[in-house]
C-alpha atoms as a PDB file:
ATOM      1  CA  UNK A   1      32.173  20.660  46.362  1.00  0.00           C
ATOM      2  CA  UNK A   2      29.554  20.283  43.563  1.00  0.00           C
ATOM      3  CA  UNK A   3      30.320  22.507  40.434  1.00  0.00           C
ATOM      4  CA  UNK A   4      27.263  24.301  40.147  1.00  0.00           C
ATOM      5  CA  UNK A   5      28.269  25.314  36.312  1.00  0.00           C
ATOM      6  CA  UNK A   6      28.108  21.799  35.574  1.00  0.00           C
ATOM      7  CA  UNK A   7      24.976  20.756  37.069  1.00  0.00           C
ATOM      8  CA  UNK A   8      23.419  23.281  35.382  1.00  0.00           C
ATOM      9  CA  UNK A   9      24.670  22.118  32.162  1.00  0.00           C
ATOM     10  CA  UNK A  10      23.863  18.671  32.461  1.00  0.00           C
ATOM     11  CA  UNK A  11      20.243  19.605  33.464  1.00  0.00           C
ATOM     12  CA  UNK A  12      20.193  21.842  29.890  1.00  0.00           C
ATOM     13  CA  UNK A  13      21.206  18.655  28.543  1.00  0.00           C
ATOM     14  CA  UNK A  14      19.302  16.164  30.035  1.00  0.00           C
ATOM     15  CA  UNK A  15      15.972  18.712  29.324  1.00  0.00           C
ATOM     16  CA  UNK A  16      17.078  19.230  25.763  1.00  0.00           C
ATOM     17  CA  UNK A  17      17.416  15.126  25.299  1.00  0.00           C
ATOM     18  CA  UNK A  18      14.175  15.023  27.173  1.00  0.00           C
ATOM     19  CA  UNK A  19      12.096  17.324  24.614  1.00  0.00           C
ATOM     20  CA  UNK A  20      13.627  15.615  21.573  1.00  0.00           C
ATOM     21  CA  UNK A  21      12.485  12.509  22.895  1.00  0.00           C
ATOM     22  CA  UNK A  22       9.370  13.327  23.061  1.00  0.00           C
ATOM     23  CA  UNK A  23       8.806  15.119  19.522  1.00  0.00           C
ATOM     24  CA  UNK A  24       9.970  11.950  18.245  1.00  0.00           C
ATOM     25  CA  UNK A  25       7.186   9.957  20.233  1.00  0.00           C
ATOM     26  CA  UNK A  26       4.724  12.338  19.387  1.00  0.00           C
ATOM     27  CA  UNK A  27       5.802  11.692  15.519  1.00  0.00           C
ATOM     28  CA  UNK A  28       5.915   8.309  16.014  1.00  0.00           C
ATOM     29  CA  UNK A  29       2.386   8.577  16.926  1.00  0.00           C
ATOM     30  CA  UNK A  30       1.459  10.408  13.605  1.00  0.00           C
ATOM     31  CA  UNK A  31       3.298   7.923  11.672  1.00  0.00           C
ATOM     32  CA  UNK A  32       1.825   4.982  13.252  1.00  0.00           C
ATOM     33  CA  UNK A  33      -1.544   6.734  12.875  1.00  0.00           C
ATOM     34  CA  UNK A  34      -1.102   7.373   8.816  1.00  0.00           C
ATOM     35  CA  UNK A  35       0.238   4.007   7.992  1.00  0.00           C
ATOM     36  CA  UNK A  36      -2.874   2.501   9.726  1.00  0.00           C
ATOM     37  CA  UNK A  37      -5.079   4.634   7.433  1.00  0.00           C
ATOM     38  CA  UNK A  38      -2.628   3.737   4.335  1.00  0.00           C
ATOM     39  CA  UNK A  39      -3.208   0.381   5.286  1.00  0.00           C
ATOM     40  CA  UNK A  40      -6.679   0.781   5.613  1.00  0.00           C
ATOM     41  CA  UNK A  41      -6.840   2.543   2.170  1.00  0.00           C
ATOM     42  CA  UNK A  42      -5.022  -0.076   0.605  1.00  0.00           C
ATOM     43  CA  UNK A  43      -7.381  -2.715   1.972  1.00  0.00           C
ATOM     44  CA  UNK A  44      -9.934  -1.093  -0.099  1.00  0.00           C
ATOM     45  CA  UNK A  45      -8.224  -0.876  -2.972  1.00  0.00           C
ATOM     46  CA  UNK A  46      -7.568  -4.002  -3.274  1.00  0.00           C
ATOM     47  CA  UNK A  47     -10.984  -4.986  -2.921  1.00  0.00           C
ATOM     48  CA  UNK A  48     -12.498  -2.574  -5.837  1.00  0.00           C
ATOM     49  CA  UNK A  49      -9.493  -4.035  -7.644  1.00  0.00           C
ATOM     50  CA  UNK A  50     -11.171  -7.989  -6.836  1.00  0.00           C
ATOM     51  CA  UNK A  51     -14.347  -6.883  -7.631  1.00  0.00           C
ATOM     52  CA  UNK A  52     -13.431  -5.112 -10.875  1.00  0.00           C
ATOM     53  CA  UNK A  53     -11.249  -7.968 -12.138  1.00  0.00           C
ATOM     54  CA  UNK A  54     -14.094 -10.313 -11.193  1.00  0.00           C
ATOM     55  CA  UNK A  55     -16.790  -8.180 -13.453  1.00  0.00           C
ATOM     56  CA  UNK A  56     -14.057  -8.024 -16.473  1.00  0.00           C
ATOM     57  CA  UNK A  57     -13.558 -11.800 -16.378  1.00  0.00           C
ATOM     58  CA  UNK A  58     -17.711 -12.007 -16.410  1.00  0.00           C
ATOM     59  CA  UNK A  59     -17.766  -9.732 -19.057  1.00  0.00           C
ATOM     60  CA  UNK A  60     -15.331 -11.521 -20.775  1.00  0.00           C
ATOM     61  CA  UNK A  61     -16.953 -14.835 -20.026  1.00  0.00           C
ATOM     62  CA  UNK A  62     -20.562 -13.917 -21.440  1.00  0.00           C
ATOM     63  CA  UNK A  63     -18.689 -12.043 -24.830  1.00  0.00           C
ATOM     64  CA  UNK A  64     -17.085 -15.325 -25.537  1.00  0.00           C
ATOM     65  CA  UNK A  65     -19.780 -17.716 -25.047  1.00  0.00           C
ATOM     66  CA  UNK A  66     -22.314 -14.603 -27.000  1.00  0.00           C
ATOM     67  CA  UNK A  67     -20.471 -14.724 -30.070  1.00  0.00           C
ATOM     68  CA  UNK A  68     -20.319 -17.500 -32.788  1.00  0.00           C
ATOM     69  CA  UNK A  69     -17.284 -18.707 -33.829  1.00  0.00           C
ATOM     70  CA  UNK A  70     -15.706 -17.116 -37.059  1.00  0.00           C
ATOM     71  CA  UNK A  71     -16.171 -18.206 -40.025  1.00  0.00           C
ATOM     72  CA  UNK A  72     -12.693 -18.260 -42.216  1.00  0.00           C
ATOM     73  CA  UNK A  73     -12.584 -20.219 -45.484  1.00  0.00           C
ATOM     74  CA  UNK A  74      -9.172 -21.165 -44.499  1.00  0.00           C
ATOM     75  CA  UNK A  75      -8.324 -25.269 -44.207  1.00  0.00           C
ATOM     76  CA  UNK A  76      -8.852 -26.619 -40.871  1.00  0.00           C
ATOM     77  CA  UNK A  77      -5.182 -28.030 -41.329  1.00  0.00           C
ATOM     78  CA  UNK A  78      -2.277 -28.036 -43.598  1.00  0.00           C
ATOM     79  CA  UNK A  79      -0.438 -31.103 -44.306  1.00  0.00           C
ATOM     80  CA  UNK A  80       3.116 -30.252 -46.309  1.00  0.00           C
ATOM     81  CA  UNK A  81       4.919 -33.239 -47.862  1.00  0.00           C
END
């Protein structure tokens, strides 16, 4: 004869296992769902920073070609006997 106790209890269980399941799959969900904007985010990012580095090294570029070399009346070279 079935315990009907038992039954019971492993229904509890097996509902209980059930609703943790799926509050993990629904978090899953949210997770999977942030990292894709995260990702997304960081795609930008790293664009602005490509772009940015590429307008410093222009800046750079033009500043060093705009400017005349220094004049020092320091010796080109040093020769020590």
């Amino acid at each position: 004869m079935v315990d009907v106790d038992s039954v019971l209890l492993s229904v509890q269980e097996r509902d209980k296992w059930r609703r943790r399941m799926e509050l993990l799959e629904r978090s899953l969900g949210e997770v999977r769902v942030q990292r894709r904007r995260l990702e997304s985010r960081l795609r930008r990012i790293k664009k602005d920073l490509a772009r940015f580095r590429l307008t410093a090294d222009a800046v750079l570029d033009l500043r060093r070609t705009a400017l005349p070399p220094e004049v020092t009346h320091a010796p080109r070279s040093v020769h020590i006997r």
